[in-house]
Protein backbone atom coordinates (compact mmCIF):
# COMPACT_ATOMS: atom_id res chain seq x y z
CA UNK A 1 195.33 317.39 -77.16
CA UNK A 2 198.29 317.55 -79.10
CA UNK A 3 198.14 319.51 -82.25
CA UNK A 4 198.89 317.57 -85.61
CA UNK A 5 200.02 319.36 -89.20
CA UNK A 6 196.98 319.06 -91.82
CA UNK A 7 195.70 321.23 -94.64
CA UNK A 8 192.67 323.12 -93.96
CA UNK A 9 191.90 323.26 -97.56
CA UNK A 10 187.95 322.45 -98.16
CA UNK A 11 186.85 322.71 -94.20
CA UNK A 12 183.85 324.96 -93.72
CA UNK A 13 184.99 328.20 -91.97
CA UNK A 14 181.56 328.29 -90.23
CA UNK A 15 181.91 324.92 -88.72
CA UNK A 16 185.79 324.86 -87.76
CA UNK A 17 187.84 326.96 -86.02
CA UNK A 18 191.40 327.37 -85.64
CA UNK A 19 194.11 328.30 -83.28
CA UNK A 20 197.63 329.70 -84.18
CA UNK A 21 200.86 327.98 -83.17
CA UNK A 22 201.60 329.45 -79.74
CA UNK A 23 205.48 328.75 -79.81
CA UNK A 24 205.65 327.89 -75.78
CA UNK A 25 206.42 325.11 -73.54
CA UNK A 26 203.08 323.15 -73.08
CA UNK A 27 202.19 322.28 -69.63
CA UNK A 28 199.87 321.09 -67.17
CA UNK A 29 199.69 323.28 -63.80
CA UNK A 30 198.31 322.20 -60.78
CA UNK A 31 197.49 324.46 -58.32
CA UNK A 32 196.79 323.31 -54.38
CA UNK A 33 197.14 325.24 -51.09
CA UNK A 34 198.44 328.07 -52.34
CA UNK A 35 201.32 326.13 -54.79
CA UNK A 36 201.87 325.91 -58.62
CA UNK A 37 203.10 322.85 -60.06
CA UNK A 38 203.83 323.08 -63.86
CA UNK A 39 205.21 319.69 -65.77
CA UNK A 40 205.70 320.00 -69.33
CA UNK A 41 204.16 317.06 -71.42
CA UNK A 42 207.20 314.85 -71.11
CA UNK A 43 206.59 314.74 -67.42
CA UNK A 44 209.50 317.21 -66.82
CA UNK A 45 209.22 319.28 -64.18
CA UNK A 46 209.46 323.26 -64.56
CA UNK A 47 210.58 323.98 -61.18
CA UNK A 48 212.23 327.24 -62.18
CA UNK A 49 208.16 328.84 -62.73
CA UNK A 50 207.66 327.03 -59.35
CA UNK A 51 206.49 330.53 -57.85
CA UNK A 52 205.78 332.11 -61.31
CA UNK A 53 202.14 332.42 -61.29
CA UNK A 54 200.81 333.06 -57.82
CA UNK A 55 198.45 334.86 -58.58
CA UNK A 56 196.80 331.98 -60.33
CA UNK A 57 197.23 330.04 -57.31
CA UNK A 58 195.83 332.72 -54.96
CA UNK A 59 192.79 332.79 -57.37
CA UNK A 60 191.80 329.63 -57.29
CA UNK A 61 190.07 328.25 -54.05
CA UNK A 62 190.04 324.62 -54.29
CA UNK A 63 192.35 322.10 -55.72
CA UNK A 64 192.71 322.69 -59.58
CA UNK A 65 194.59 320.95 -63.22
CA UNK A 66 194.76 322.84 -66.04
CA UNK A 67 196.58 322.68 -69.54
CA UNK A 68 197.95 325.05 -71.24
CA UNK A 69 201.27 326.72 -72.69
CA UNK A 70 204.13 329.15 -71.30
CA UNK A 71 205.20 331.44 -73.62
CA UNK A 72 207.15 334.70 -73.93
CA UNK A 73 205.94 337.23 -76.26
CA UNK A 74 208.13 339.46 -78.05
CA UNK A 75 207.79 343.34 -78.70
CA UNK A 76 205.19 342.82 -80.90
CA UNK A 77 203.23 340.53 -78.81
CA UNK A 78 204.19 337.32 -80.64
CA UNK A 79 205.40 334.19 -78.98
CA UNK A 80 209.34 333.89 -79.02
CA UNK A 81 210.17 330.88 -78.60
CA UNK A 82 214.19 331.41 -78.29
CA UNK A 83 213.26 333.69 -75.51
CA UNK A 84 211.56 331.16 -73.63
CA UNK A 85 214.33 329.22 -73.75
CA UNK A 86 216.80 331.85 -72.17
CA UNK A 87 214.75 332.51 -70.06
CA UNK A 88 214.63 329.00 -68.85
CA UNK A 89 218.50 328.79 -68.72
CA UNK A 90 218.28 331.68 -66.44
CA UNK A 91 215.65 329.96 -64.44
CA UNK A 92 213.18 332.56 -64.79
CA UNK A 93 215.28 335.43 -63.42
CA UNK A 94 216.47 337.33 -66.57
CA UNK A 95 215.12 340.74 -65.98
CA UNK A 96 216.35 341.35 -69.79
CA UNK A 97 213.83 339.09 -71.10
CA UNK A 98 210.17 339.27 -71.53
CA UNK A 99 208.03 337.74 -68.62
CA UNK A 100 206.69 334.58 -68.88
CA UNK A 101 203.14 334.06 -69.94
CA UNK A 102 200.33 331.11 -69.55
CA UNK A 103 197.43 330.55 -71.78
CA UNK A 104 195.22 328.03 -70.39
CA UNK A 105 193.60 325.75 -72.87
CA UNK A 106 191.37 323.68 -70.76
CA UNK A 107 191.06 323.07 -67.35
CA UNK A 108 191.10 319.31 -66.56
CA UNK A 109 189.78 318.95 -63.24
CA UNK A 110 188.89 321.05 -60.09
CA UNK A 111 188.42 319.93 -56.37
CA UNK A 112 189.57 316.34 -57.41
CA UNK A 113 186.57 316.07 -60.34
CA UNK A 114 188.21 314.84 -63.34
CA UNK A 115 186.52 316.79 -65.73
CA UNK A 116 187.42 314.54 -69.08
CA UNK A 117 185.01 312.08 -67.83
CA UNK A 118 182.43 314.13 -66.99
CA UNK A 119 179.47 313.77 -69.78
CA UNK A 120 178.56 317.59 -71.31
């Protein structure tokens, strides 16, 4: 899902909930025999994080998809979204910079169930 701008004027605070802007790179990462793929949602790829979650892909068992966002936080724990970039342009490798982060949103499908279709 792609978030949209709205007002949140007049919704129910116990029916809705709401997420802050996370100020990343969003991403789909799949993870097989040991690998992690990422692609960003305009189907680029971010072969620079190639190896920069492995212990996501040494946790996972089977075959797995999941969406989420890369970020870098900041001193004070906030997303900064000018350091992600850098650290992009340095392919990862700028020891100046924060590390890299993922928050996983949803996961999509695992050992090659698509879980969008499935019926909850």
């Amino acid at each position: 899902m792609i978030p949209t701008a709205g007002s949140i004027t007049g919704l129910p605070s116990d029916k809705w909930a709401f997420e802050g802007k996370w100020d990343g790179y969003r991403v789909t990462v799949a993870v097989e025999g040991g690998q992690t793929r990422l692609v960003s949602r305009n189907g680029n790829t971010m072969e620079w994080l190639s190896d920069g979650f492995p212990g996501l892909a040494q946790a996972l068992e089977v075959p797995t998809v999941l969406d989420g966002e890369i970020v870098v936080p900041g001193p004070d724990g906030v997303p900064e979204f000018a350091a992600l970039a850098k650290q992009a342009a340095a392919g990862g490798q700028d020891p100046a910079i924060g590390p890299v982060h993922l928050f996983v949103f949803d996961v999509l499908e695992v050992d090659g169930v698509d879980l969008r279709t499935q019926d909850w």
